[in-house]
Protein backbone atom coordinates (compact mmCIF):
# COMPACT_ATOMS: atom_id res chain seq x y z
CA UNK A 1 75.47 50.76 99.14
CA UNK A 2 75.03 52.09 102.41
CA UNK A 3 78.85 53.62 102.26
CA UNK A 4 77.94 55.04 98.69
CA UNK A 5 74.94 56.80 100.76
CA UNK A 6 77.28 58.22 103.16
CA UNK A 7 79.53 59.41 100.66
CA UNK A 8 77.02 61.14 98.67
CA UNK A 9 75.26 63.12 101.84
CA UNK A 10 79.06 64.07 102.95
CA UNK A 11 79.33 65.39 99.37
CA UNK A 12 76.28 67.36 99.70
CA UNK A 13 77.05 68.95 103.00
CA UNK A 14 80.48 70.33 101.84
CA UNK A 15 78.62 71.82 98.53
CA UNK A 16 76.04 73.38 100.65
CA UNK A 17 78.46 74.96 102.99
CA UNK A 18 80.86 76.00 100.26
CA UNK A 19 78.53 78.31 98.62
CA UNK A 20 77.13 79.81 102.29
CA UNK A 21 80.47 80.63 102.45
CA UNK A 22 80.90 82.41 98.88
CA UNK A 23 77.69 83.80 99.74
CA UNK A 24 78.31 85.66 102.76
CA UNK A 25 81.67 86.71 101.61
CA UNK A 26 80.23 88.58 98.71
CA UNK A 27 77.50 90.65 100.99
CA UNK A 28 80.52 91.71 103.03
CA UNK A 29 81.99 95.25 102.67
CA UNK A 30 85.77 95.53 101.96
CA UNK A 31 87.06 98.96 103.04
CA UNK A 32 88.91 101.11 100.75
CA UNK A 33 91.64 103.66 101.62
CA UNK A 34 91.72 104.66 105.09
CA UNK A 35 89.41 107.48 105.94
CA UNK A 36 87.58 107.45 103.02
CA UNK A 37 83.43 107.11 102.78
CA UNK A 38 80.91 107.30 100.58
CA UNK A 39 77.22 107.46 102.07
CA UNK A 40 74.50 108.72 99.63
CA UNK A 41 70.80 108.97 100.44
CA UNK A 42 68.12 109.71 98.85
CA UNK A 43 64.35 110.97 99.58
CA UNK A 44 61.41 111.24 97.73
CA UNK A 45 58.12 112.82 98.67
CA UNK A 46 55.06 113.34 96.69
CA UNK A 47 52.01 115.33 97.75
CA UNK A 48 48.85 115.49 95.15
CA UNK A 49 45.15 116.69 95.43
CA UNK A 50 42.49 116.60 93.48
CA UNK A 51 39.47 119.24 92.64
CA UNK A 52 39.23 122.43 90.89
CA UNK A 53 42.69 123.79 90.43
CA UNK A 54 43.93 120.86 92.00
CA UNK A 55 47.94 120.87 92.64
CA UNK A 56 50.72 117.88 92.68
CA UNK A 57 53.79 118.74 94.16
CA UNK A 58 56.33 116.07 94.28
CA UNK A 59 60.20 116.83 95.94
CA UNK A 60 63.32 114.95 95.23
CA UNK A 61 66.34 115.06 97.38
CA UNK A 62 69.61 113.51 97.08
CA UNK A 63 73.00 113.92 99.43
CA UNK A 64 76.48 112.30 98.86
CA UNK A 65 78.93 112.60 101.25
CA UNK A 66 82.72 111.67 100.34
CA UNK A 67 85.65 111.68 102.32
CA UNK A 68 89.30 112.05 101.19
CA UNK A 69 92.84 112.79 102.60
CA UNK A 70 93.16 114.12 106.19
CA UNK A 71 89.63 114.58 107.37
CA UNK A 72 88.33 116.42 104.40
CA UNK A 73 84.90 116.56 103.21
CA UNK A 74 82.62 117.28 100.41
CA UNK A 75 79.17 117.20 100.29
CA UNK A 76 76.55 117.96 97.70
CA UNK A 77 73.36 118.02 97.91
CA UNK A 78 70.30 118.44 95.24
CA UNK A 79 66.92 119.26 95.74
CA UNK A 80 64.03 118.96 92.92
CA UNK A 81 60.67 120.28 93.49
CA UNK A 82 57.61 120.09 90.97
CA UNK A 83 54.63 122.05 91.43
CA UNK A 84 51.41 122.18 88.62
CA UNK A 85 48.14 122.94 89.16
CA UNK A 86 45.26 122.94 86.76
CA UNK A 87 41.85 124.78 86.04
CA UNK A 88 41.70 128.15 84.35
CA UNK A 89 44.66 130.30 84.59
CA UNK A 90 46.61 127.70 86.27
CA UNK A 91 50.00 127.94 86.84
CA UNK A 92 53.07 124.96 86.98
CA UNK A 93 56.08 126.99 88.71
CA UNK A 94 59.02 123.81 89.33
CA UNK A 95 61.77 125.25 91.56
CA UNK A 96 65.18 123.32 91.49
CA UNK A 97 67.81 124.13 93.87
CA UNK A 98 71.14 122.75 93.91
CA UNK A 99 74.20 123.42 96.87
CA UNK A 100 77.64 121.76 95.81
CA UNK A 101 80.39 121.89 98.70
CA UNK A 102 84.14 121.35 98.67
CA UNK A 103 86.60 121.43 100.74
CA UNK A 104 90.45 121.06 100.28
CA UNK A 105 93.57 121.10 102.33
CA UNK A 106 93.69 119.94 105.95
CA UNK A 107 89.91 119.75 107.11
CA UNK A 108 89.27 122.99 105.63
CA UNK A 109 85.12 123.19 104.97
CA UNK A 110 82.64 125.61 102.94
CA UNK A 111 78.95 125.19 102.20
CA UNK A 112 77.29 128.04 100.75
CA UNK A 113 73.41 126.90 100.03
CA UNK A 114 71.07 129.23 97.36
CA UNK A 115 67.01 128.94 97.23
CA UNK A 116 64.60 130.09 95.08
CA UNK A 117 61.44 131.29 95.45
CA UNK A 118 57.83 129.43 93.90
CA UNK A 119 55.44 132.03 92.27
CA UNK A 120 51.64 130.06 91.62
CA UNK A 121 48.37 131.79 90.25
CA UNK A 122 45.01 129.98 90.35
CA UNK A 123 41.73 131.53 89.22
CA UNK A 124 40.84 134.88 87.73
CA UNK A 125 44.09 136.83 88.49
CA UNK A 126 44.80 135.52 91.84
CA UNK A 127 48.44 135.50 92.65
CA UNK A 128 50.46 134.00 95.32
CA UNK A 129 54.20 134.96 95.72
CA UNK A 130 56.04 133.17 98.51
CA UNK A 131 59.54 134.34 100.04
CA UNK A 132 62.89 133.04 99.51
CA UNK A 133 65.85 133.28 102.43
CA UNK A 134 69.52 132.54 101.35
CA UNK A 135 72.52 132.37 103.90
CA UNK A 136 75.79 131.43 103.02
CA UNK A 137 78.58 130.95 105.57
CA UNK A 138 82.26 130.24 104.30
CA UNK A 139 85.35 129.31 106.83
CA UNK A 140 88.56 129.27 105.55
CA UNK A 141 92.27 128.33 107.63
CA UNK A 142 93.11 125.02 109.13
CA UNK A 143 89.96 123.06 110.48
CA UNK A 144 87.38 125.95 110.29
CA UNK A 145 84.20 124.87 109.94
CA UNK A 146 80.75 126.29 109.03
CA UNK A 147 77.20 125.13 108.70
CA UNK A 148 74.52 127.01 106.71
CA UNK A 149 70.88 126.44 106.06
CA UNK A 150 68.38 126.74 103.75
CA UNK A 151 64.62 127.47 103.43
CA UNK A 152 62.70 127.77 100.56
CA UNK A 153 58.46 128.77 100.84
CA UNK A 154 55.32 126.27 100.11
CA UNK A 155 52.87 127.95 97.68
CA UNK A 156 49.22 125.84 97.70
CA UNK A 157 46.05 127.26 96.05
CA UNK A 158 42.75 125.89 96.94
CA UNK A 159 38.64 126.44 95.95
CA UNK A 160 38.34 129.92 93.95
CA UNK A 161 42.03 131.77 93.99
CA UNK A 162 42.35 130.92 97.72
CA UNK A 163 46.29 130.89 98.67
CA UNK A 164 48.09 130.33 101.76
CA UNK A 165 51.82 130.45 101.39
CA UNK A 166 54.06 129.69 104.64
CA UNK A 167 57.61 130.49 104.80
CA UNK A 168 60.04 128.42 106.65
CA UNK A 169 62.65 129.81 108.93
CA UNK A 170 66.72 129.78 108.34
CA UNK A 171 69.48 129.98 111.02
CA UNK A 172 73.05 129.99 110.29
CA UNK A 173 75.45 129.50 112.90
CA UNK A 174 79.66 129.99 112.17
CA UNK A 175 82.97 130.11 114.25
CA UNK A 176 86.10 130.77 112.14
CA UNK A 177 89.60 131.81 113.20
CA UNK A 178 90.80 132.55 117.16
CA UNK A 179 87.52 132.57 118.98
CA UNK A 180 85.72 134.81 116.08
CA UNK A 181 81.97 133.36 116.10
CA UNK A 182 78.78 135.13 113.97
CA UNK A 183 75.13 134.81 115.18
CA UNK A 184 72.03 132.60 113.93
CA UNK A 185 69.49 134.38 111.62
CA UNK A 186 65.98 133.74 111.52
CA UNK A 187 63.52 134.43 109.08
CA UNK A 188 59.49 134.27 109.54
CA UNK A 189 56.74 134.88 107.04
CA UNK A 190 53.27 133.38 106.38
CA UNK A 191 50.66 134.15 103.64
CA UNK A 192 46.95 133.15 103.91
CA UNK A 193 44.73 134.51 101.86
CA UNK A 194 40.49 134.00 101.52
CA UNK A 195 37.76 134.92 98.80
CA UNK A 196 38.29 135.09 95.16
CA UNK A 197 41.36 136.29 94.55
CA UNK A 198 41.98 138.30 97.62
CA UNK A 199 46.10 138.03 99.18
CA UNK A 200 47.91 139.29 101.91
CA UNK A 201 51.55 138.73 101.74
CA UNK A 202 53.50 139.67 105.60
CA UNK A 203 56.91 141.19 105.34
CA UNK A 204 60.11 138.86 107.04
CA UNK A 205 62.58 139.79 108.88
CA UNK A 206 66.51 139.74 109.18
CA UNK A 207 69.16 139.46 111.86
CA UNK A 208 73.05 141.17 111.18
CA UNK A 209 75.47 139.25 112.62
CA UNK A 210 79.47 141.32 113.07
CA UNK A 211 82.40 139.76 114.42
CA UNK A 212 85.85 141.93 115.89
CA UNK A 213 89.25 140.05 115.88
CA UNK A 214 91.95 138.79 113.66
CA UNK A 215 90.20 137.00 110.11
CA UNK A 216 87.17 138.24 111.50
CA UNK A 217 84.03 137.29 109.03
CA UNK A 218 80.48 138.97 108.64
CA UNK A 219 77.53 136.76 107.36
CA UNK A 220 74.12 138.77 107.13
CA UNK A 221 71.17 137.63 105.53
CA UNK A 222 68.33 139.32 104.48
CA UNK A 223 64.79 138.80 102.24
CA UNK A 224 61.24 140.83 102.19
CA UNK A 225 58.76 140.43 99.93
CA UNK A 226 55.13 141.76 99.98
CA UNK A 227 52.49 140.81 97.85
CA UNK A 228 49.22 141.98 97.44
CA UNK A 229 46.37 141.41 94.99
CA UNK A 230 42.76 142.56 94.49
CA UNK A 231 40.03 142.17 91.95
CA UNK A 232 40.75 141.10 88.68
CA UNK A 233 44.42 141.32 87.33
CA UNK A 234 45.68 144.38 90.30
CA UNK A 235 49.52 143.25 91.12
CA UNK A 236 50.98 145.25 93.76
CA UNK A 237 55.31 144.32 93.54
CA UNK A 238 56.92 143.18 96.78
CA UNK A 239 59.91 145.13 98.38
CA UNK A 240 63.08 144.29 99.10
CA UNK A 241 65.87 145.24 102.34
CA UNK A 242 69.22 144.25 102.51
CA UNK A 243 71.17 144.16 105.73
CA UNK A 244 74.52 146.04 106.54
CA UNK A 245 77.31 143.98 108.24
CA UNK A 246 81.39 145.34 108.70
CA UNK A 247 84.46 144.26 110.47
CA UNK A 248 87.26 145.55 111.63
CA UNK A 249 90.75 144.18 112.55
CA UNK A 250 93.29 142.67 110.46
CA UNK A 251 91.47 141.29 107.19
CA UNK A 252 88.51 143.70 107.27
CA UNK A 253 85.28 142.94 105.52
CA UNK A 254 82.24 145.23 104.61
CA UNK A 255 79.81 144.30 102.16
CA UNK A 256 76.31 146.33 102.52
CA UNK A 257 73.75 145.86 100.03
CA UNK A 258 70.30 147.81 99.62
CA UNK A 259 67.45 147.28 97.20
CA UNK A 260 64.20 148.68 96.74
CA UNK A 261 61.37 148.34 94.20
CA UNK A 262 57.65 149.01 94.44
CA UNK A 263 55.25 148.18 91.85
CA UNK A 264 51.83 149.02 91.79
CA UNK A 265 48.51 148.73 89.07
CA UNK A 266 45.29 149.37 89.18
CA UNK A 267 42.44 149.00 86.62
CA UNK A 268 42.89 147.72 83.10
CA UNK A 269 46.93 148.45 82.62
CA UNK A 270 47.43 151.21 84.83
CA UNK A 271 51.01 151.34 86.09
CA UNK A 272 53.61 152.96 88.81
CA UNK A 273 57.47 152.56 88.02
CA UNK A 274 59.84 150.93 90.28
CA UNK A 275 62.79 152.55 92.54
CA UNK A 276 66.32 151.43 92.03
CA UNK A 277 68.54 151.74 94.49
CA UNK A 278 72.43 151.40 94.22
CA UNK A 279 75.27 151.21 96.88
CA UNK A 280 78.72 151.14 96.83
CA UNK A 281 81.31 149.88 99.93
CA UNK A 282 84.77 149.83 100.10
CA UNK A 283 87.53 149.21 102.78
CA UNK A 284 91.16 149.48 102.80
CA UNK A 285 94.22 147.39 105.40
CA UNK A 286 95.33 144.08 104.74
CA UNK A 287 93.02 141.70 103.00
CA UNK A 288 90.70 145.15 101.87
CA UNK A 289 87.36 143.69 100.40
CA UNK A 290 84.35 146.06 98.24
CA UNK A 291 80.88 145.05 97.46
CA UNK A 292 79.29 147.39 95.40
CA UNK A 293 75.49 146.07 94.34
CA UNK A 294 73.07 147.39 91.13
CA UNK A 295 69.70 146.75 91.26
CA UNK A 296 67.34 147.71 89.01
CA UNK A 297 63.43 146.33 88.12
CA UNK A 298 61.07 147.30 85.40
CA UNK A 299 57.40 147.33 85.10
CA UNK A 300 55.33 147.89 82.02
CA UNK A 301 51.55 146.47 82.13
CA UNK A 302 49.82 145.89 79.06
CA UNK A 303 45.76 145.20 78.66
CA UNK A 304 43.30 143.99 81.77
CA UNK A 305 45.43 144.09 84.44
CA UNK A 306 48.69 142.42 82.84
CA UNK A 307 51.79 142.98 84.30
CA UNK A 308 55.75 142.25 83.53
CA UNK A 309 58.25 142.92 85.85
CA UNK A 310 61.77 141.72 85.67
CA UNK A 311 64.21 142.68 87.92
CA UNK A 312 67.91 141.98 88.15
CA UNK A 313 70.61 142.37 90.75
CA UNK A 314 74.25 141.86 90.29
CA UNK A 315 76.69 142.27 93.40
CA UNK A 316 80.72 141.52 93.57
CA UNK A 317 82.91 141.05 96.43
CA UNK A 318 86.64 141.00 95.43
CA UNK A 319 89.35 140.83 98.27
CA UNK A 320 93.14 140.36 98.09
CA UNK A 321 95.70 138.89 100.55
CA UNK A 322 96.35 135.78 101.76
CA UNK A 323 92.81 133.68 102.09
CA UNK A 324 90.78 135.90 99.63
CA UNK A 325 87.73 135.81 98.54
CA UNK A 326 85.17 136.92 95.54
CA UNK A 327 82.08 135.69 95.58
CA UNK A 328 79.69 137.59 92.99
CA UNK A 329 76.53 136.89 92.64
CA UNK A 330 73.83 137.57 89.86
CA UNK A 331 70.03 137.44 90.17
CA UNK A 332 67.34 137.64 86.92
CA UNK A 333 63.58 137.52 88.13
CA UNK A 334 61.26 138.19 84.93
CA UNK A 335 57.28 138.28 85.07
CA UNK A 336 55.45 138.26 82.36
CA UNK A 337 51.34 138.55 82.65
CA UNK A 338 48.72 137.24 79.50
CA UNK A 339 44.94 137.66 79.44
CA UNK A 340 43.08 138.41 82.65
CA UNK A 341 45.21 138.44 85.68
CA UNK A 342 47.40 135.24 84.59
CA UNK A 343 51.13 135.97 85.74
CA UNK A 344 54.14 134.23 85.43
CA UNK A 345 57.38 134.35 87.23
CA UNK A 346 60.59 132.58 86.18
CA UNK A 347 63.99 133.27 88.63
CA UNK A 348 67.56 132.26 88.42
CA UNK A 349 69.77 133.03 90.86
CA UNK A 350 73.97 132.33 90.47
CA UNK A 351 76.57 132.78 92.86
CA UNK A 352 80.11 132.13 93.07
CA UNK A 353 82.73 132.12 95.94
CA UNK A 354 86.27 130.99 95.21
CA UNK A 355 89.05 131.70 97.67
CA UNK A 356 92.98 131.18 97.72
CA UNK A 357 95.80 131.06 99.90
CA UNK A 358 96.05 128.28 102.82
CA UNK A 359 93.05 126.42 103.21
CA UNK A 360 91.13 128.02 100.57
CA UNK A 361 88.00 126.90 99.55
CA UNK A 362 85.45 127.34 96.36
CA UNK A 363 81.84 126.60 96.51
CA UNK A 364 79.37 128.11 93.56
CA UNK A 365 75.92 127.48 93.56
CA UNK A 366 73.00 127.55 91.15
CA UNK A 367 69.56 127.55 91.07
CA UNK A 368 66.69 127.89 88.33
CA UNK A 369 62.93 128.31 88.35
CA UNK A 370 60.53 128.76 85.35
CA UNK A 371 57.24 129.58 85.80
CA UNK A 372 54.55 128.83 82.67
CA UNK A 373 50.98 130.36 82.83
CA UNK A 374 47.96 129.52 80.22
CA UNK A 375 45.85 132.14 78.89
CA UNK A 376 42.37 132.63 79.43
CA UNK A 377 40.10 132.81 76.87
CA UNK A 378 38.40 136.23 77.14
CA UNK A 379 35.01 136.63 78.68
CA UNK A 380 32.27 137.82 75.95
């Protein structure tokens, strides 16, 4: 007996260990292909308040980053943000932005990123409309590299149409080609408003960034928007500047772009037209590039101060050669205004860069925001 209770504990031991051992084996990571990596995260963040108007706001964000071949790299990232508030004449306005990168060839690397502005009303005809900065930075030849950021604004209403919208700031830094490097841009804005229904909206500001030398590369950004409203249902339109940036050497670039349009009402549906603004540029050598961009925004107000103003703005850039690139782009911004000062302001913005040649590299990006207002029942 006492050899049959030997046996059996022996028995038990080598069980026991056996199935550590299958155990730890299957937590273990077994390496694929050499070079290769996969290493999504994700984030999630939700803000929410409570009172009059109160406001949840709850931001998603998820990266991937995958490796393959010699040392290439793509990585996509999506953002989600939610934003609804609640009261009369509350507004939800969800912004969704969403930067795809690609790279292909030997360590070749472009990440354009796109962001869209939040519009948010709360009260009787109080309006807050927050800024938007976009940079892209492309890189194309063996190994170039670049690194863009993007902002997008916070839009929070609290109490009796109070509003205080704070911008965030954007700095894009690039070096392509033999020594070529562009500058950092940084953008600044910050809303705060007091009182029912009173806003101030500050202007931002834009750095130009120019490069000289062969495969030389411009990347300006620009975005100013100025909002202003008073009493019930006035809407005064934000304007809009575009920076100038142009090369020279081998491969020349220009690609200026100007817009302007001013909108203004007063009283019950009183209404000043927009400007429109349209510039062409064109260059010629090897690798010519031309950028003309249309603009063009409509107002038309209709009853106690409501207001719809959609603008749109379509720009091209088309260049030939070896290493090429087009990247259109395409903005719709429509705003449509019902009952007493209630606005709404949905925008999509699509652009699209595709290059070819050595080292080429595509990387479109898309973004979408809707804006829904209710209707307030009229006061007797």
């Amino acid at each position: 007996m006492h050899c049959a209770r030997n046996f059996l504990q022996i028995t038990t031991i080598l069980i026991i260990s056996t199935e550590q051992y299958k155990t730890t084996n299957a937590a273990s990571v077994i390496p694929t292909d050499e070079g290769k990596s996969a290493a999504p995260k994700t984030t999630t963040s939700t803000v929410k308040t409570t009172g009059d108007g109160d406001t949840s706001a709850t931001t998603t964000t998820t990266s991937t980053v995958q490796t393959t071949g010699e040392g290439d790299t793509s990585a996509s990232t999506t953002t989600t943000s939610t934003v609804k508030t609640t009261g009369e004449g509350d507004t939800s306005a969800p912004t969704t932005t969403t930067s795809t990168v690609k790279t292909t060839g030997e360590g070749d690397t472009s990440a354009p990123t796109t962001t869209t502005f939040t519009v948010q009303t709360t009260g009787e005809g109080d309006t807050s409309a927050p800024t938007t900065t976009t940079s892209t930075v492309q890189t194309t030849g063996e190994g170039d590299t670049s690194a863009p950021t993007t902002t997008t604004s916070t839009v929070k209403t609290t109490g009796e149409g109070d509003t205080s919208a704070p911008t965030t700031t954007t700095s894009t830094v690039k070096t392509t080609g033999e020594g070529d490097t562009s500058a950092p841009t940084t953008t600044t804005s910050t809303v705060k408003t007091t009182g029912e229904g009173d806003t101030s909206a500050p202007t931002t500001t834009t750095s130009t960034v120019k490069t000289t030398g062969e495969g030389d590369t411009s990347a300006p950004t620009t975005t100013t928007s100025t909002v202003k409203t008073t009493g019930e249902g006035d809407t005064s339109a934000p304007t809009t500047t575009t920076s100038t940036v142009k090369t020279t050497g081998e491969g020349d670039t220009s690609a200026p772009t100007t817009t302007t349009s001013t909108v203004k009402t007063t009283g019950e549906g009183d209404t000043s037209a927009p400007t429109t603004t349209t510039s062409t540029v064109k260059t010629t050598g090897e690798g010519d590039t031309s950028a003309p961009t249309t603009t063009t925004s409509t107002v038309k107000t209709t009853g106690e101060g409501d207001t719809s103003a959609p603008t749109t703005t379509t720009s091209t850039v088309k260049t030939t050669g070896e290493g090429d690139t087009s990247a259109p782009t395409t903005t719709t911004s429509t705003v449509k205004t019902t009952g007493e000062g209630d606005t709404s302001a949905p925008t999509t913005t699509t652009s699209t860069v595709k290059t070819t040649g050595e080292g080429d590299t595509s990387a479109p990006t898309t973004t979408t925001s809707t804006v829904k207002v209710i209707p307030l029942p009229l006061q007797q």
